[in-house]
N, C-alpha and C. Protein backbone atom coordinates (compact mmCIF):
# COMPACT_ATOMS: atom_id res chain seq x y z
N UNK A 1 0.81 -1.19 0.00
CA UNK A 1 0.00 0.00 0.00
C UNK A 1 0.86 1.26 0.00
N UNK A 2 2.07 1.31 0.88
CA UNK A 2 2.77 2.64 1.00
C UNK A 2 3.56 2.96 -0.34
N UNK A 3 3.22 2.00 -1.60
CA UNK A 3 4.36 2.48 -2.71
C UNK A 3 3.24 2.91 -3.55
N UNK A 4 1.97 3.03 -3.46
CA UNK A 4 0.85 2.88 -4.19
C UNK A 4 0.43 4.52 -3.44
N UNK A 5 0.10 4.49 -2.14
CA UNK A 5 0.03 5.52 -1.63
C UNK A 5 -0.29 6.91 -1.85
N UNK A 6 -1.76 7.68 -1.90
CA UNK A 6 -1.55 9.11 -2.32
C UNK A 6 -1.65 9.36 -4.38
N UNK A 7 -1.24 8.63 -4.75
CA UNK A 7 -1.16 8.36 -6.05
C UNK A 7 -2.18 7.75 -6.88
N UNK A 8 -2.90 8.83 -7.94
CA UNK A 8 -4.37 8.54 -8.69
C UNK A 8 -3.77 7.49 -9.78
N UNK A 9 -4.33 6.53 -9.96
CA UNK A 9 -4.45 4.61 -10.52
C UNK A 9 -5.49 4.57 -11.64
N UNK A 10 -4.77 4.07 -12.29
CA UNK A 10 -5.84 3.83 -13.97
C UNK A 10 -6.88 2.55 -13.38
N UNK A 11 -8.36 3.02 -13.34
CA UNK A 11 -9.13 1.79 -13.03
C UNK A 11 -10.40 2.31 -13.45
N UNK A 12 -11.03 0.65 -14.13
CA UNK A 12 -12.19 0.97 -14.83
C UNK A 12 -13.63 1.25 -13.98
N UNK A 13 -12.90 1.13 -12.72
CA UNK A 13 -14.27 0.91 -11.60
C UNK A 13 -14.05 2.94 -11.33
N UNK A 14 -13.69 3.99 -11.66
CA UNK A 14 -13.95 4.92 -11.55
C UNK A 14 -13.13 5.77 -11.77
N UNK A 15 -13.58 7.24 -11.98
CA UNK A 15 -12.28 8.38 -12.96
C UNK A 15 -11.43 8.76 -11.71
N UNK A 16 -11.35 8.54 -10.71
CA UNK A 16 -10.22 8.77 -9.59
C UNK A 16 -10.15 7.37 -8.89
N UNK A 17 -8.95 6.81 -8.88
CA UNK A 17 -9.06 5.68 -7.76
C UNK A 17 -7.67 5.73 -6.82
N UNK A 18 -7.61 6.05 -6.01
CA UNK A 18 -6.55 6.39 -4.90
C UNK A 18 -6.52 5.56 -4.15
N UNK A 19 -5.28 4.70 -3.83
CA UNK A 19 -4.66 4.03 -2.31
C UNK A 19 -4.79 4.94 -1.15
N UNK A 20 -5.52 4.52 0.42
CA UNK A 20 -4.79 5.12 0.96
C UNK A 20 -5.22 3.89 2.27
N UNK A 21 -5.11 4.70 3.76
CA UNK A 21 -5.61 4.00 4.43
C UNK A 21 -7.13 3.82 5.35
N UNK A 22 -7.93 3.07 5.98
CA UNK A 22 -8.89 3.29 6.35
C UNK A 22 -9.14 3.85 7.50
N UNK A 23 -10.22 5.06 7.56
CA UNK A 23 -10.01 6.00 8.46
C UNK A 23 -9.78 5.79 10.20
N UNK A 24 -10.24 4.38 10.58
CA UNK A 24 -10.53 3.71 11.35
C UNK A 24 -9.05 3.61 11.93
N UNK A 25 -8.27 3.57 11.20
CA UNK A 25 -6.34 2.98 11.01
C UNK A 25 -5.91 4.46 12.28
N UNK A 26 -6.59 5.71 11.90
CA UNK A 26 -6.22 6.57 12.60
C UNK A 26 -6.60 6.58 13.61
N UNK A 27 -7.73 6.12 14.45
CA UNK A 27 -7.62 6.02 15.73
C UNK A 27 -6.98 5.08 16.47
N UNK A 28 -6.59 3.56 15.70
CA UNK A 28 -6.39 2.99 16.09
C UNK A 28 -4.26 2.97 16.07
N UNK A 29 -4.08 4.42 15.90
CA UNK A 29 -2.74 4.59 16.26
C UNK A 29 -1.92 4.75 17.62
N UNK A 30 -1.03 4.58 18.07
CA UNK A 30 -0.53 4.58 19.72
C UNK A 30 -0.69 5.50 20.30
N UNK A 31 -0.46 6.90 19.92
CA UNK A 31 -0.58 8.23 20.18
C UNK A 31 -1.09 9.33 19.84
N UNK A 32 -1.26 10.22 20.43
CA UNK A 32 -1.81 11.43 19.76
C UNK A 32 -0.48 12.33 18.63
N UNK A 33 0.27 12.18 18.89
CA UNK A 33 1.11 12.67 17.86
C UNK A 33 1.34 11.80 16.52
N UNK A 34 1.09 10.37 16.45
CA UNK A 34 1.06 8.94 15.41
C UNK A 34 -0.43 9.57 14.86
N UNK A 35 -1.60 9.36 15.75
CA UNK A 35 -2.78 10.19 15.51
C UNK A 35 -2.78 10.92 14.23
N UNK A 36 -2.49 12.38 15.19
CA UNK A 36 -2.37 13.66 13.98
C UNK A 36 -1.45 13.52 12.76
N UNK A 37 -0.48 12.91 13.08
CA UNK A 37 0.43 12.26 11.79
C UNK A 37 -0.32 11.31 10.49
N UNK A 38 -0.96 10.63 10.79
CA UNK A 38 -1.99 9.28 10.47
C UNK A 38 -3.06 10.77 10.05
N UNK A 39 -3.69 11.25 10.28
CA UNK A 39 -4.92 12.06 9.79
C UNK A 39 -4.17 13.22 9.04
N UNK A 40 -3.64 13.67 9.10
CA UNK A 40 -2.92 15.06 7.55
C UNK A 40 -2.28 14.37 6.77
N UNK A 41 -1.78 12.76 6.79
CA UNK A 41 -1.35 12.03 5.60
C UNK A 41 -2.52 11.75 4.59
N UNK A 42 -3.82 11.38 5.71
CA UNK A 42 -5.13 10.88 5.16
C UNK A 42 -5.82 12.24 4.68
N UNK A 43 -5.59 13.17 5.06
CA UNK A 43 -6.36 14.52 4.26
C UNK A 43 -5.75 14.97 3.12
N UNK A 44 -3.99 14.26 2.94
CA UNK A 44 -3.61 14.58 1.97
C UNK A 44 -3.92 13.82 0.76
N UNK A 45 -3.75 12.70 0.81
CA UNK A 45 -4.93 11.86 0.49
C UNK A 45 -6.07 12.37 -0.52
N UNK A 46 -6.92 13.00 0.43
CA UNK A 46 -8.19 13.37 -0.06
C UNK A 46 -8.08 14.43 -0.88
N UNK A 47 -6.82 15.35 -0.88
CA UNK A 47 -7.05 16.58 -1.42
C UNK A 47 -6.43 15.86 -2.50
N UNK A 48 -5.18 14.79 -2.90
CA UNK A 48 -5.13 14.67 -3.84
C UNK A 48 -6.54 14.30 -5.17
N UNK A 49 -7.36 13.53 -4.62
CA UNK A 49 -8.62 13.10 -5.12
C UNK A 49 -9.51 14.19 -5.69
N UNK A 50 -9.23 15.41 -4.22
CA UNK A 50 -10.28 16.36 -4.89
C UNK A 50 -9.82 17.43 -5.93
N UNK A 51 -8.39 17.65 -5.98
CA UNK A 51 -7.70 18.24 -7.23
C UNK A 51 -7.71 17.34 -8.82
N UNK A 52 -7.81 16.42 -8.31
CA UNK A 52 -7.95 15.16 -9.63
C UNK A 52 -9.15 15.49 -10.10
N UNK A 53 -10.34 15.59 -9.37
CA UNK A 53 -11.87 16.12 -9.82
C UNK A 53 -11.92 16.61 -10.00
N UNK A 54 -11.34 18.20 -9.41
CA UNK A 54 -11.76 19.35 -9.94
C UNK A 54 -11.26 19.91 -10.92
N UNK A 55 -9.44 19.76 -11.34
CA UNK A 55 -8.71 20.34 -12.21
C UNK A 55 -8.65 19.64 -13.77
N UNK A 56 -8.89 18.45 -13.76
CA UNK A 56 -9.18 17.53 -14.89
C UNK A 56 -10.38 18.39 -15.73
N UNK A 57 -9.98 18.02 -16.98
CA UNK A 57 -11.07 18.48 -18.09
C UNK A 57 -11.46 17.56 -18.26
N UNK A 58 -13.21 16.94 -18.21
CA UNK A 58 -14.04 15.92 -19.05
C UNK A 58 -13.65 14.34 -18.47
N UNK A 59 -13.18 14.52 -17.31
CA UNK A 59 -13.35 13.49 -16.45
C UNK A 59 -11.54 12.75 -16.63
N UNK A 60 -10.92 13.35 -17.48
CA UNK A 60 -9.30 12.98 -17.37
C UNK A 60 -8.83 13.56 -16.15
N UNK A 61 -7.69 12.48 -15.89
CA UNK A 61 -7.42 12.07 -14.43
C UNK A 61 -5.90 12.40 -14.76
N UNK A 62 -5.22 13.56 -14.45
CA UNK A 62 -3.93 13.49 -14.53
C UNK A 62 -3.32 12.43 -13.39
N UNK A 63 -2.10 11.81 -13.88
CA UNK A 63 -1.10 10.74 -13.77
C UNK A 63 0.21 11.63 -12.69
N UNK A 64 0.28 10.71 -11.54
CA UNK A 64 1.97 11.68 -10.93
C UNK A 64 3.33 10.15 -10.88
């Protein structure tokens, strides 16, 4: 998962498909500093997804 990670994936099941982890993973970290570490990896995550949606023309999915 961590080489896959963050990074939008050619797949026929939808025009963005992103690795990441499940949100659940973040509470279930040791600490509050693993925590907050574990949740701004996972928002980064998301913003990659939501720049893929929004900046794409006609549903193309730029590649990193």
């Amino acid at each position: 998962m961590t080489k896959d990670r963050g990074k939008p994936l050619e797949s026929t099941l939808a025009p963005v498909v992103l690795v990441t982890i499940h949100p659940s993973a973040i509470l279930r970290e040791r600490d509050e500093p693993a925590r907050e570490e574990a949740f701004a990896a996972f928002v980064a995550d998301l913003r990659v997804v939501q720049e893929a949606l929004t900046a794409s023309p006609a549903g193309e999915v730029p590649r990193t």
